[in-house]
PDB file of N, CA and C in Angstrom:
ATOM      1  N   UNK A   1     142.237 -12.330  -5.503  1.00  0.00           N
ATOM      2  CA  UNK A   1     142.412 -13.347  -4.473  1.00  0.00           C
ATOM      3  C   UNK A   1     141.209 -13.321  -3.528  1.00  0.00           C
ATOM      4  N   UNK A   2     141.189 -14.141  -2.667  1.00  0.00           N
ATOM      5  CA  UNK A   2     139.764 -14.447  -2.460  1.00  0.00           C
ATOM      6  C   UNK A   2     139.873 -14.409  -1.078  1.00  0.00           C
ATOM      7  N   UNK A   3     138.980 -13.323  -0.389  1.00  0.00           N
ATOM      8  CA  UNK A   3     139.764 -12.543   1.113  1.00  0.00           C
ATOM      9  C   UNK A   3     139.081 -13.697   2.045  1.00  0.00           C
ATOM     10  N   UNK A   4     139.844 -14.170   3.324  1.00  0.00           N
ATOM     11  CA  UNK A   4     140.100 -15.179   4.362  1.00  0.00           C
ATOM     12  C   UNK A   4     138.498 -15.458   4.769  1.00  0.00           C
ATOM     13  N   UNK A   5     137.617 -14.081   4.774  1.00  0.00           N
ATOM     14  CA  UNK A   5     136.458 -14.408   5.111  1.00  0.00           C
ATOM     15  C   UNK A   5     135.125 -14.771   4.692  1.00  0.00           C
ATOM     16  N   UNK A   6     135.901 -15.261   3.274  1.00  0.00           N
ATOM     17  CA  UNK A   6     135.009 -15.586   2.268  1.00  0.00           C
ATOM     18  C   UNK A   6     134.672 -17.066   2.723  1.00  0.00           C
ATOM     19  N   UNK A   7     136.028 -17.820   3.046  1.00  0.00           N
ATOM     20  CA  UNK A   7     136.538 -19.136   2.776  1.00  0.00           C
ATOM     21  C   UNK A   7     135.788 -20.273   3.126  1.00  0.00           C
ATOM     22  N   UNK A   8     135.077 -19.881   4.784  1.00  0.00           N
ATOM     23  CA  UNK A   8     134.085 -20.566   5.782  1.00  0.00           C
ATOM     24  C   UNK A   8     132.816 -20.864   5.002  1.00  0.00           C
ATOM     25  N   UNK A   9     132.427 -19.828   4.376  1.00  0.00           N
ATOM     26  CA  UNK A   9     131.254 -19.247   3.669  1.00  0.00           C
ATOM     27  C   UNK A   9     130.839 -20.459   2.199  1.00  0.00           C
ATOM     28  N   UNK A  10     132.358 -20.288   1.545  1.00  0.00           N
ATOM     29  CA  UNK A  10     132.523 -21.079   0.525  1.00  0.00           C
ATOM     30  C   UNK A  10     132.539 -22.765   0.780  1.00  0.00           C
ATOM     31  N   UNK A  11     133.006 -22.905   2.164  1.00  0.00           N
ATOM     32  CA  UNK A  11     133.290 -24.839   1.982  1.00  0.00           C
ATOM     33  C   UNK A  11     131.915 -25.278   2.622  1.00  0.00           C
ATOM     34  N   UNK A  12     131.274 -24.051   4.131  1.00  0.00           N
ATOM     35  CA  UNK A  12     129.483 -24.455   4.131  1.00  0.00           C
ATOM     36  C   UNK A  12     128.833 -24.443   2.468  1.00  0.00           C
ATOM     37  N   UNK A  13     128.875 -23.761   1.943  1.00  0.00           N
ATOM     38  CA  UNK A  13     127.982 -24.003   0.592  1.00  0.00           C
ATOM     39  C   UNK A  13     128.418 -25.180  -0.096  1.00  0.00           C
ATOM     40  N   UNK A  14     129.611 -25.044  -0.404  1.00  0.00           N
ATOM     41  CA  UNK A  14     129.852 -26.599  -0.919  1.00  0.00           C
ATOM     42  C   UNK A  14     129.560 -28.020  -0.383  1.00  0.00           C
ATOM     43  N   UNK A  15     129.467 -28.079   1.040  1.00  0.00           N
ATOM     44  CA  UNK A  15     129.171 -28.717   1.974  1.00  0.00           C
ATOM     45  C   UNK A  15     127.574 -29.329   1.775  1.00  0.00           C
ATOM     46  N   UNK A  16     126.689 -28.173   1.456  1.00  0.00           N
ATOM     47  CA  UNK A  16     125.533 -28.214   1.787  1.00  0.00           C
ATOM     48  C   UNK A  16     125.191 -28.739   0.272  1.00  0.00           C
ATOM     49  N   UNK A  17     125.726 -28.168  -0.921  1.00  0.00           N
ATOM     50  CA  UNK A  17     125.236 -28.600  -2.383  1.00  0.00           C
ATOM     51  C   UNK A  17     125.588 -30.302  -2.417  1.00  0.00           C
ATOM     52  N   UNK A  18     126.488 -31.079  -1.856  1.00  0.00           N
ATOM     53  CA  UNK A  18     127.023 -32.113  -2.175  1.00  0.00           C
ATOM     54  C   UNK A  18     126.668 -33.077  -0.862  1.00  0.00           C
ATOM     55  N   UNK A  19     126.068 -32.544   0.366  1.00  0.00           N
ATOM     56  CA  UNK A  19     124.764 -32.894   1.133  1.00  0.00           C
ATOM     57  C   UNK A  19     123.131 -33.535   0.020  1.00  0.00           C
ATOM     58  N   UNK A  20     122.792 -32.380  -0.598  1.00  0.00           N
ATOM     59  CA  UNK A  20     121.722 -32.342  -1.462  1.00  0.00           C
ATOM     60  C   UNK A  20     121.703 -32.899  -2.442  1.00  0.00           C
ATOM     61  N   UNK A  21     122.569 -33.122  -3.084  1.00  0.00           N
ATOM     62  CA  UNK A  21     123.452 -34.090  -4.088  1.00  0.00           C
ATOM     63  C   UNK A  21     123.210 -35.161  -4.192  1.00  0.00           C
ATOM     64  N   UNK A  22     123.800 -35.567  -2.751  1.00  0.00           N
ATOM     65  CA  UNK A  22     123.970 -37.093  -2.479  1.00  0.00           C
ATOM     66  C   UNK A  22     122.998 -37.751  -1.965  1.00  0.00           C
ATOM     67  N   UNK A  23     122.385 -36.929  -1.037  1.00  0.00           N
ATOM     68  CA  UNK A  23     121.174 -37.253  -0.291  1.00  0.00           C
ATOM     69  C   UNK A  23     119.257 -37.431  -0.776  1.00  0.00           C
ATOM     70  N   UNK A  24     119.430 -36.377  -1.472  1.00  0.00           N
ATOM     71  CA  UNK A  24     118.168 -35.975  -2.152  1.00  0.00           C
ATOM     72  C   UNK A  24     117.761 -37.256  -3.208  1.00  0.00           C
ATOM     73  N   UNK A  25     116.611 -37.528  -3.301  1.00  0.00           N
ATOM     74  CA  UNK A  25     116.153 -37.957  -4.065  1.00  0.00           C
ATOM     75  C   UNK A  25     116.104 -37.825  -5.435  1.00  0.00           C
ATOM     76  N   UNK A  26     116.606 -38.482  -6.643  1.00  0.00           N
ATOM     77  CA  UNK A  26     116.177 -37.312  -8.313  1.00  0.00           C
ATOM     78  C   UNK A  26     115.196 -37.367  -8.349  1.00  0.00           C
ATOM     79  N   UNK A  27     114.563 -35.776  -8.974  1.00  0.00           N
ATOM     80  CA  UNK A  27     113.102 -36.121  -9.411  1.00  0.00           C
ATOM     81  C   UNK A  27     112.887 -36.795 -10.520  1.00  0.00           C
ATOM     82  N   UNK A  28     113.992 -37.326 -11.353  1.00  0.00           N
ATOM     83  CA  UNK A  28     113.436 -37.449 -12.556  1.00  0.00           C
ATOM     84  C   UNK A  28     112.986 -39.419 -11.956  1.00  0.00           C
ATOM     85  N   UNK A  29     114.028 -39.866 -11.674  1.00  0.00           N
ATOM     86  CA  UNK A  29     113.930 -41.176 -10.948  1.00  0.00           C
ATOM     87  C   UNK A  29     112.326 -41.404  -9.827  1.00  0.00           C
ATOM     88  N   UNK A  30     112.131 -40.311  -9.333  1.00  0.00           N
ATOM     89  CA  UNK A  30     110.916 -40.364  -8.593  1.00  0.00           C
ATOM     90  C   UNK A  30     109.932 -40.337  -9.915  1.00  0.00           C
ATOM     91  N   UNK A  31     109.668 -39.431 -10.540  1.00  0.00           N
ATOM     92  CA  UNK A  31     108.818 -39.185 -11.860  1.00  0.00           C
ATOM     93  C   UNK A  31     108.338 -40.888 -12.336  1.00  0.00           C
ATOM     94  N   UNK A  32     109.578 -41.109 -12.854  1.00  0.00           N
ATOM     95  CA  UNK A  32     109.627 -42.845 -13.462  1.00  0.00           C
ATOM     96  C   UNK A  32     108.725 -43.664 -12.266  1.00  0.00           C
ATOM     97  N   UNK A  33     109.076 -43.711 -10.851  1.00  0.00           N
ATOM     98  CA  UNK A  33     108.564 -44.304 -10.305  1.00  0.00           C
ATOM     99  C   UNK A  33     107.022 -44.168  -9.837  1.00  0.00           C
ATOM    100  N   UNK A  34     106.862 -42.893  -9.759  1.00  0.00           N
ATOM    101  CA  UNK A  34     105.152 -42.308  -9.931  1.00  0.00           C
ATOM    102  C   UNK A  34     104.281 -43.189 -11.311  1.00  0.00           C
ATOM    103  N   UNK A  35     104.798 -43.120 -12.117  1.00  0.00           N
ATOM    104  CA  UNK A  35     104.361 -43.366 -13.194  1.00  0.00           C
ATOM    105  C   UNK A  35     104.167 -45.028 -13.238  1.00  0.00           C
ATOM    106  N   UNK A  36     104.998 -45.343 -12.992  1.00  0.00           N
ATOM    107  CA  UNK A  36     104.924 -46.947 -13.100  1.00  0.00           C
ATOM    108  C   UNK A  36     103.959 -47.445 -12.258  1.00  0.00           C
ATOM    109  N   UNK A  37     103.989 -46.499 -11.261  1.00  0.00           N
ATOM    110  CA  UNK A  37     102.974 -47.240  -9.965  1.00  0.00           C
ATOM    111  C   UNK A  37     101.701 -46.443 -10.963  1.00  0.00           C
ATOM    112  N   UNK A  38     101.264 -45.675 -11.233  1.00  0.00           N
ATOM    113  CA  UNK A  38     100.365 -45.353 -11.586  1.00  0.00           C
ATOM    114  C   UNK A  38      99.888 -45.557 -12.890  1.00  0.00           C
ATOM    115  N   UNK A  39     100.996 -46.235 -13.761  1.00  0.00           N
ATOM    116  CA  UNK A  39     100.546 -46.786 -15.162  1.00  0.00           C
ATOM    117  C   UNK A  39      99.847 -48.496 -14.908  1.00  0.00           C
ATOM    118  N   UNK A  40     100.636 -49.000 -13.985  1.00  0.00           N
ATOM    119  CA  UNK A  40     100.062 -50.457 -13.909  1.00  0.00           C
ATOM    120  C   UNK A  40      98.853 -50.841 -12.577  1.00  0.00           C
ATOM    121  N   UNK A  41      98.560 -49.373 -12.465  1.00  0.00           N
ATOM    122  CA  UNK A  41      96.829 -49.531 -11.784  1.00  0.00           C
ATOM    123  C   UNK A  41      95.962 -49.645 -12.522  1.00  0.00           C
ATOM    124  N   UNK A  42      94.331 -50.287 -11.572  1.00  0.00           N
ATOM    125  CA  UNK A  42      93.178 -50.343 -12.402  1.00  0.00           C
ATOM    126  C   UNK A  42      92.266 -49.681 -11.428  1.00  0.00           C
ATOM    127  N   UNK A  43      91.996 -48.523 -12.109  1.00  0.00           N
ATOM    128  CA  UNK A  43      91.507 -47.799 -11.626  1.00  0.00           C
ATOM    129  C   UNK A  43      89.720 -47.202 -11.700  1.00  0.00           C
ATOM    130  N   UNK A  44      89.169 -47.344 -10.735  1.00  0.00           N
ATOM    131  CA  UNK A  44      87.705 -47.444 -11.021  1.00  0.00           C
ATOM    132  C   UNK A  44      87.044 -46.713  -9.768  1.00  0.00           C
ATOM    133  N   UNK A  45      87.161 -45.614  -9.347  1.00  0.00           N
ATOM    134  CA  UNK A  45      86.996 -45.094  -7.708  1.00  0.00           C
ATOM    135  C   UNK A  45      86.775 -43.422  -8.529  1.00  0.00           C
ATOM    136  N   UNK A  46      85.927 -43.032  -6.709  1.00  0.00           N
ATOM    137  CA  UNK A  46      85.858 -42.170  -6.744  1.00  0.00           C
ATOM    138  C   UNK A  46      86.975 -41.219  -6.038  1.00  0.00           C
ATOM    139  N   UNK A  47      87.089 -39.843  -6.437  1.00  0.00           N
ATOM    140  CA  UNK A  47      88.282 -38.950  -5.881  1.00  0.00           C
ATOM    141  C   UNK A  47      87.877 -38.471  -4.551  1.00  0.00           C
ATOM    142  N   UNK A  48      88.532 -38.615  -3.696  1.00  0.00           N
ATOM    143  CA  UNK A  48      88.829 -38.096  -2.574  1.00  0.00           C
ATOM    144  C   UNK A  48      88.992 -36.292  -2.361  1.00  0.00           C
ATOM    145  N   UNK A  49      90.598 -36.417  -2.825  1.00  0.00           N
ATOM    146  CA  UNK A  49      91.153 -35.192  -3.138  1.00  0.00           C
ATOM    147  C   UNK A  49      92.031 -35.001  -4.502  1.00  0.00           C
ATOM    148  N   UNK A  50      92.244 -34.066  -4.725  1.00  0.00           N
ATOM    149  CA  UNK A  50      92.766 -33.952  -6.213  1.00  0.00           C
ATOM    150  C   UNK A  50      94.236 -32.542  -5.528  1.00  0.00           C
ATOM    151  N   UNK A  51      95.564 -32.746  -5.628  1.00  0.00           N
ATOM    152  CA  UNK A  51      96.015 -31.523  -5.185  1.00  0.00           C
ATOM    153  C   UNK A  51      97.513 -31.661  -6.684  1.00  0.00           C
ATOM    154  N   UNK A  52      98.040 -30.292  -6.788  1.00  0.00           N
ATOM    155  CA  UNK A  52      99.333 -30.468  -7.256  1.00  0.00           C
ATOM    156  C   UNK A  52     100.574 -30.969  -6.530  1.00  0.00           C
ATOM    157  N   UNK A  53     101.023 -31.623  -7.247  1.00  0.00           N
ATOM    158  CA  UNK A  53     102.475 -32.532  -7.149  1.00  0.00           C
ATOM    159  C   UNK A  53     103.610 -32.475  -7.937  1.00  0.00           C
ATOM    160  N   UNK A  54     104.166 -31.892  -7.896  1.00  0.00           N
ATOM    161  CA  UNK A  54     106.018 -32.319  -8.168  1.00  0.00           C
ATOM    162  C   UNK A  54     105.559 -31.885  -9.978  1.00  0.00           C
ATOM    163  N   UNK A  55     105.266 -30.914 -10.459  1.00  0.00           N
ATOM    164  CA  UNK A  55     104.727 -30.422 -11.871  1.00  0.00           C
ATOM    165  C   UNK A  55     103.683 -31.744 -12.581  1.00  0.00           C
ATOM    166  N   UNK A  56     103.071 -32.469 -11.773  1.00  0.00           N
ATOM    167  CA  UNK A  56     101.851 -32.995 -11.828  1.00  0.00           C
ATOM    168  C   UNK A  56     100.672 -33.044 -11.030  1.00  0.00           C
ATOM    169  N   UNK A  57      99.741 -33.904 -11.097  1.00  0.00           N
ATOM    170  CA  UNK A  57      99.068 -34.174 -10.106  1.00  0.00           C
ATOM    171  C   UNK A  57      98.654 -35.167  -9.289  1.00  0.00           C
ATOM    172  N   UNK A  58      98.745 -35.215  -8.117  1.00  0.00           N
ATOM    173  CA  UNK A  58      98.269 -36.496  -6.977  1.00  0.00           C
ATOM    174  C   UNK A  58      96.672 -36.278  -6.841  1.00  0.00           C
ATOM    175  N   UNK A  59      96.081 -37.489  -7.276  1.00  0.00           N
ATOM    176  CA  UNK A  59      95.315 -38.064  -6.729  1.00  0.00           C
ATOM    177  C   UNK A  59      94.877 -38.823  -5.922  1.00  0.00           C
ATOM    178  N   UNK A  60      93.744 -38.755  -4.886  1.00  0.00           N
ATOM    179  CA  UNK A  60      93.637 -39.466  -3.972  1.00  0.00           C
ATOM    180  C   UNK A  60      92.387 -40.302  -3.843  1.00  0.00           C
ATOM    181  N   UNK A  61      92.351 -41.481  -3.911  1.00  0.00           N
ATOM    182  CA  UNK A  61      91.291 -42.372  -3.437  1.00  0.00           C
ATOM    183  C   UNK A  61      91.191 -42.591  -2.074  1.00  0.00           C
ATOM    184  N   UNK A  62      90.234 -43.815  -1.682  1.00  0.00           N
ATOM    185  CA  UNK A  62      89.507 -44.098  -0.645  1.00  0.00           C
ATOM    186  C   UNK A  62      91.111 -45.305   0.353  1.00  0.00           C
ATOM    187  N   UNK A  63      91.921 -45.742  -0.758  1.00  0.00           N
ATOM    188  CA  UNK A  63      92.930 -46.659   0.032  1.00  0.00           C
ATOM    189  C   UNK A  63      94.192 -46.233  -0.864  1.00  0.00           C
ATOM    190  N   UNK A  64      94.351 -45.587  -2.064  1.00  0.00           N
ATOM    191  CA  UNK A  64      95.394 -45.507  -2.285  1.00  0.00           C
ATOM    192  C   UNK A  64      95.764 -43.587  -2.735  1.00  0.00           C
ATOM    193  N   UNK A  65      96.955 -43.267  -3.295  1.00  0.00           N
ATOM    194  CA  UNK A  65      97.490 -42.478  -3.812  1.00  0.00           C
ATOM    195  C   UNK A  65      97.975 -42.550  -5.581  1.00  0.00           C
ATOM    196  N   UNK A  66      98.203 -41.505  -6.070  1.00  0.00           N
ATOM    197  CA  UNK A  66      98.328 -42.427  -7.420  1.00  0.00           C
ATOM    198  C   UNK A  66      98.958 -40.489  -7.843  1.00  0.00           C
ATOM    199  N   UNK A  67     100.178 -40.801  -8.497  1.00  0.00           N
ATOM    200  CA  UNK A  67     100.634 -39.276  -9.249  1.00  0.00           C
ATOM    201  C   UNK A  67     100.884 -39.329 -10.310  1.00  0.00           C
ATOM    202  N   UNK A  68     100.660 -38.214 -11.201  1.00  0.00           N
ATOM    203  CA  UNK A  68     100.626 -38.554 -12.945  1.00  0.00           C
ATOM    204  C   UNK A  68     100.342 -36.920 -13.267  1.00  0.00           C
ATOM    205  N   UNK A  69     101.064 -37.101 -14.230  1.00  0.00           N
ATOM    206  CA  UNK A  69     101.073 -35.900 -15.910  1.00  0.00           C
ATOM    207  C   UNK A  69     100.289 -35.570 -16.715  1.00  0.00           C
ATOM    208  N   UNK A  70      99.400 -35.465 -16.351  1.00  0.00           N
ATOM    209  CA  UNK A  70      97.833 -34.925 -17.650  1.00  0.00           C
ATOM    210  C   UNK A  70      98.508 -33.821 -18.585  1.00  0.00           C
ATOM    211  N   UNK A  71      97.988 -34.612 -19.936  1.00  0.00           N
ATOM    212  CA  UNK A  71      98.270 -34.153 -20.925  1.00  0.00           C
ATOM    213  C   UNK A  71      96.877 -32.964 -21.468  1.00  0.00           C
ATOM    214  N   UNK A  72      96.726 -31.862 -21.351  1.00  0.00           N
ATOM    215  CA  UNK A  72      95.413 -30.712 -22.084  1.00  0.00           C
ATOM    216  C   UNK A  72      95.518 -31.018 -23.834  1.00  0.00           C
ATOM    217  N   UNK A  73      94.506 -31.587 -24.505  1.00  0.00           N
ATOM    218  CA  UNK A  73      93.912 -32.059 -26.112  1.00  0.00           C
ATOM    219  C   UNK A  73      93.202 -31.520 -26.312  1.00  0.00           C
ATOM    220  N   UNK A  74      92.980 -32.072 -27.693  1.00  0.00           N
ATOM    221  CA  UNK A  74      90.810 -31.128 -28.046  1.00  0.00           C
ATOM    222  C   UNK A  74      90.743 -32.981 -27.355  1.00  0.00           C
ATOM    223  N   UNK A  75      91.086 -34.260 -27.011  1.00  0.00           N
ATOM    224  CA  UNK A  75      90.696 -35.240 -26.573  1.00  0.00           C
ATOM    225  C   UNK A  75      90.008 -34.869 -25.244  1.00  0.00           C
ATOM    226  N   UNK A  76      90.100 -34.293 -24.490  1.00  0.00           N
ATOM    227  CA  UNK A  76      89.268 -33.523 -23.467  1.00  0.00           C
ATOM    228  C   UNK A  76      88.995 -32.149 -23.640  1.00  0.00           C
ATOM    229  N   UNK A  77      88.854 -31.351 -24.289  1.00  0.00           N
ATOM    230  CA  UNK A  77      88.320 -30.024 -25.105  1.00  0.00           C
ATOM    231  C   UNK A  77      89.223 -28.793 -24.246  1.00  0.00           C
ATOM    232  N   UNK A  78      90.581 -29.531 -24.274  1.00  0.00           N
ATOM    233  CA  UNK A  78      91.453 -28.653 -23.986  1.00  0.00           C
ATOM    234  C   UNK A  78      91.390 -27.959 -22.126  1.00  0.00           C
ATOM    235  N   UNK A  79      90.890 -28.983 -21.742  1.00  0.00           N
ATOM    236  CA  UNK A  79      90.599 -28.279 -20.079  1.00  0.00           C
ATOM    237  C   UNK A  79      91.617 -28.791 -19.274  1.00  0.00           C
ATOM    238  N   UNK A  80      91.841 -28.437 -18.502  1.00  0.00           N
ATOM    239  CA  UNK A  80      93.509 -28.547 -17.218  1.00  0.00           C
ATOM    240  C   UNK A  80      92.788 -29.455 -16.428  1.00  0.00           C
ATOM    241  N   UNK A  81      93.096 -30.737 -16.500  1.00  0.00           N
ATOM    242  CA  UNK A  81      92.752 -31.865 -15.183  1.00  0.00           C
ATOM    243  C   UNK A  81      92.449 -31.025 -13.858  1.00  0.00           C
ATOM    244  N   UNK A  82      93.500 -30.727 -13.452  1.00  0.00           N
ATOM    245  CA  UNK A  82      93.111 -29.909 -12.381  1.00  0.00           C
ATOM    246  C   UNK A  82      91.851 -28.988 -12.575  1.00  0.00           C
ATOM    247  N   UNK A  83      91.788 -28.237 -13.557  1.00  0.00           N
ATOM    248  CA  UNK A  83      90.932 -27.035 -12.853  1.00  0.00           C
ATOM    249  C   UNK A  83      89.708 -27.731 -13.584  1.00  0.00           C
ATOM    250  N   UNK A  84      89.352 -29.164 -13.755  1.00  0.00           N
ATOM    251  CA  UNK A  84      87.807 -29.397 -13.847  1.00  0.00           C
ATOM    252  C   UNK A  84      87.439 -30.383 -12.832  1.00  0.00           C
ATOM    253  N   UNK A  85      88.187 -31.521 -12.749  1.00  0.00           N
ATOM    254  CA  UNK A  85      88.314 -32.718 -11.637  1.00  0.00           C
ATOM    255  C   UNK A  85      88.038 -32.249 -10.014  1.00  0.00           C
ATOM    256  N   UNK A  86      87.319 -32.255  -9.289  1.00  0.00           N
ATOM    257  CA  UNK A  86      86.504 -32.171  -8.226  1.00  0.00           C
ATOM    258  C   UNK A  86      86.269 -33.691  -7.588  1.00  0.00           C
ATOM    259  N   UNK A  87      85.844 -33.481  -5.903  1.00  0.00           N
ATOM    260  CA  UNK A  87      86.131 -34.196  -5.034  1.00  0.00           C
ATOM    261  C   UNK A  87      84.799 -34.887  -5.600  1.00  0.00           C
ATOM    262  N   UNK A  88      84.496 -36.344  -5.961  1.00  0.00           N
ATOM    263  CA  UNK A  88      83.132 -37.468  -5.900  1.00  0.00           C
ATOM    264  C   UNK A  88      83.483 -37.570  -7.214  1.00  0.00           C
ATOM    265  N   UNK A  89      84.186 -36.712  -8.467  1.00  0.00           N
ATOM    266  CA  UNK A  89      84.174 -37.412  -9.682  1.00  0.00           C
ATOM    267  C   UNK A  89      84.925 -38.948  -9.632  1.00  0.00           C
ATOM    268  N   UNK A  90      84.409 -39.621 -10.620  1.00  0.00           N
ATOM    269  CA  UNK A  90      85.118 -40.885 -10.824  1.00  0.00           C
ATOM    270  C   UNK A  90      85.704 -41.131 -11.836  1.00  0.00           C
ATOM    271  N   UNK A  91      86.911 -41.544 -11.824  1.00  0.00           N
ATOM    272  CA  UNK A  91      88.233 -41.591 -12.667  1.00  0.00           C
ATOM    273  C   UNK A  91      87.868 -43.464 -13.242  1.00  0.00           C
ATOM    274  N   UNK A  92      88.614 -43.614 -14.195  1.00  0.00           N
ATOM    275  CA  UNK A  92      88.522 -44.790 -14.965  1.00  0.00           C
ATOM    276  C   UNK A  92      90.164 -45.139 -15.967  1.00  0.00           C
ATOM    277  N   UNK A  93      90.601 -46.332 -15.519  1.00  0.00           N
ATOM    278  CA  UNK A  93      91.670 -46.292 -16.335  1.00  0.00           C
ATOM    279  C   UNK A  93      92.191 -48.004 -15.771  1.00  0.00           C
ATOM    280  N   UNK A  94      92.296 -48.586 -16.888  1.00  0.00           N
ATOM    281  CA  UNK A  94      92.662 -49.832 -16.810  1.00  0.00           C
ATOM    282  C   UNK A  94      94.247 -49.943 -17.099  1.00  0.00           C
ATOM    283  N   UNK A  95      95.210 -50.996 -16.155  1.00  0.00           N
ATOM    284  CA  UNK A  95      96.486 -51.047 -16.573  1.00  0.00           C
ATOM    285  C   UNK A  95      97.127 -51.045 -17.656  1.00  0.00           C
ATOM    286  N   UNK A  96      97.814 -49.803 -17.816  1.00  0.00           N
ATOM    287  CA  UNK A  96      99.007 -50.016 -18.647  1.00  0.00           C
ATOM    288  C   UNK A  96      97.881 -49.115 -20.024  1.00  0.00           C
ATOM    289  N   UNK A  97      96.789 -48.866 -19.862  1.00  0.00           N
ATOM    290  CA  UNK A  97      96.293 -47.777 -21.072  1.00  0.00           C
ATOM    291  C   UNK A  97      96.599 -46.856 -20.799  1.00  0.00           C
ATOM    292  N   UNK A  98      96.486 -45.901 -22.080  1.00  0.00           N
ATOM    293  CA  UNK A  98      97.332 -44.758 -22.738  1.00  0.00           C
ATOM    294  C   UNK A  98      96.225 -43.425 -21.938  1.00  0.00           C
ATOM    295  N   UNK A  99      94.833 -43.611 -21.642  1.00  0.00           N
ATOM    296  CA  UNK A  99      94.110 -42.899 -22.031  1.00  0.00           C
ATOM    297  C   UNK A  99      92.810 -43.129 -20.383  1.00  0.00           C
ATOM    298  N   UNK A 100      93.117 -42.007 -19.659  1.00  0.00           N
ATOM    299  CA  UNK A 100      92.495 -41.741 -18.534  1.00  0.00           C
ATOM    300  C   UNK A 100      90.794 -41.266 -18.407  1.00  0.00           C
ATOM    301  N   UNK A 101      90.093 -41.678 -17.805  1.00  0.00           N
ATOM    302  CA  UNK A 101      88.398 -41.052 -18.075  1.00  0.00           C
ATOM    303  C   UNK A 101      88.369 -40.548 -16.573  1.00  0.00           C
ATOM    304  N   UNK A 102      88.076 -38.915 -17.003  1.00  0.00           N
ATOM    305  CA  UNK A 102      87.451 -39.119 -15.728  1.00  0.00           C
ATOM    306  C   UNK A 102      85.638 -38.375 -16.005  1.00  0.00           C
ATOM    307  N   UNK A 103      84.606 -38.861 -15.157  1.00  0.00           N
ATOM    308  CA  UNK A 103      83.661 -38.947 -15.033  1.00  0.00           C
ATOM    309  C   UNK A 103      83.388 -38.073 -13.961  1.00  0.00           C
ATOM    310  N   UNK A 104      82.598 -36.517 -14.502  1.00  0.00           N
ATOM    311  CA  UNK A 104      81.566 -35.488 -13.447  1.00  0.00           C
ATOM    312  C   UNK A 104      80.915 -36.319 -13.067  1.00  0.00           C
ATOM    313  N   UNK A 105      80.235 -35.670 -11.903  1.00  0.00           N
ATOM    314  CA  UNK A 105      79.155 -36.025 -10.826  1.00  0.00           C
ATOM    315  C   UNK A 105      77.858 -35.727 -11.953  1.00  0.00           C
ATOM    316  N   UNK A 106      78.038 -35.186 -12.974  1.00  0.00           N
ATOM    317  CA  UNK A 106      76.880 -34.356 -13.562  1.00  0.00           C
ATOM    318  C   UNK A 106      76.870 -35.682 -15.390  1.00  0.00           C
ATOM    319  N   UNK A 107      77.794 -36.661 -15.409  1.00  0.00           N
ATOM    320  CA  UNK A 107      78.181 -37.472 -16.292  1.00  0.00           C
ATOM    321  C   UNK A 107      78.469 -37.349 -17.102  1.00  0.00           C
ATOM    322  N   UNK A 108      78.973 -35.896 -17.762  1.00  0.00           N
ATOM    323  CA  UNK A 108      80.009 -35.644 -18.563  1.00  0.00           C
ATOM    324  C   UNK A 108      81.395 -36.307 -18.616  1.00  0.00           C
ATOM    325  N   UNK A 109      81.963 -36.865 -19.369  1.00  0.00           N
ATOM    326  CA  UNK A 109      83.116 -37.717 -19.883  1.00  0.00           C
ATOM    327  C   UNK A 109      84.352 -36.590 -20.385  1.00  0.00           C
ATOM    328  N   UNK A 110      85.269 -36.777 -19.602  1.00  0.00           N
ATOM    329  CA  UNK A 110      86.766 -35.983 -20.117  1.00  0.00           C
ATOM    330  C   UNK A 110      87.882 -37.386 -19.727  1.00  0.00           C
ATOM    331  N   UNK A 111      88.892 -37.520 -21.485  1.00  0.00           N
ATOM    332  CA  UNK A 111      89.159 -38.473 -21.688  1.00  0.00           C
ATOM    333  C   UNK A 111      90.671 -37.794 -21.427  1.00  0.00           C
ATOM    334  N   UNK A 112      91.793 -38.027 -20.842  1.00  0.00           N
ATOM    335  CA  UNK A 112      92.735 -37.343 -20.696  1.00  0.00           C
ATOM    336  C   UNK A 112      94.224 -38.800 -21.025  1.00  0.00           C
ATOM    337  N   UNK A 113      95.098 -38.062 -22.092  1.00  0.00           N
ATOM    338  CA  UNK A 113      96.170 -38.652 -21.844  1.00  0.00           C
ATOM    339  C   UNK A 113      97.244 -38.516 -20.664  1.00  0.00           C
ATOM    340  N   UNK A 114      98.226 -39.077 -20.810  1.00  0.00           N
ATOM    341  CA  UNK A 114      99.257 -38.763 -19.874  1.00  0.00           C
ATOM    342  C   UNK A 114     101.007 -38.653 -20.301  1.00  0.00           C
ATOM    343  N   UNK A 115     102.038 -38.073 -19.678  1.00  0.00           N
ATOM    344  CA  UNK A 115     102.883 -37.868 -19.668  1.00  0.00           C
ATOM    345  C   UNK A 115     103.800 -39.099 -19.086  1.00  0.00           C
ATOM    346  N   UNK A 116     104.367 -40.008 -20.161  1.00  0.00           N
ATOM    347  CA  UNK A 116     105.070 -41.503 -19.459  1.00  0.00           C
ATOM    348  C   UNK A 116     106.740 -41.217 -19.835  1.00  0.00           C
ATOM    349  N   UNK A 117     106.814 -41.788 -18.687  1.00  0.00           N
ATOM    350  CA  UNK A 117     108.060 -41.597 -18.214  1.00  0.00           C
ATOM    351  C   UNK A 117     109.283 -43.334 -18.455  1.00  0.00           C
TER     352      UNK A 117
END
């Protein structure tokens, strides 16, 4: 049996899971919506900032934001978006393609897919 001073303990937690529940955003529903905004851009700018996001990455331009799923290939020789993409490279990607460029300062080409939702 479940002693009197458990009880308080038990209906705050329940309280708080079905708070979070209801309230919270899904990520998977946010995911979909990252993606859409960021599949039907045309994209031709240089990076601002580059940081991790929500098990992807946000990118940042000069007026917008943009979050997405890089896929590691031998199509980019297997390198982590993140750990090559640096602040002045320029990214390339026309709406609704499969297949992301981004462009060193030094003009090396890494062609990166993505994760669609």
């Amino acid at each position: 049996m479940i002693k009197k001073v458990y009880i308080p303990f038990i209906i705050t937690l329940i309280i708080v899971i079905l708070y979070y529940y209801f309230s919270g955003k899904n990520p998977q529903i946010e995911a979909k919506e990252n993606f859409r905004y960021f599949n039907e851009s045309n994209l031709k700018e240089k990076l601002i900032s580059i940081d991790y996001y929500a098990r992807g990455v946000k990118i940042t331009f000069k007026k917008d934001k943009y979050v997405f799923y890089p896929i590691t290939s031998p199509l980019n020789d297997n390198n982590i978006f993140e750990g090559i993409a640096e602040k002045g490279d320029s990214i390339y990607k026309k709406p609704f393609q499969k297949i992301l460029v981004l462009k060193k300062k030094n003009g090396k080409e890494y062609k990166f897919s993505f994760k669609e939702f």
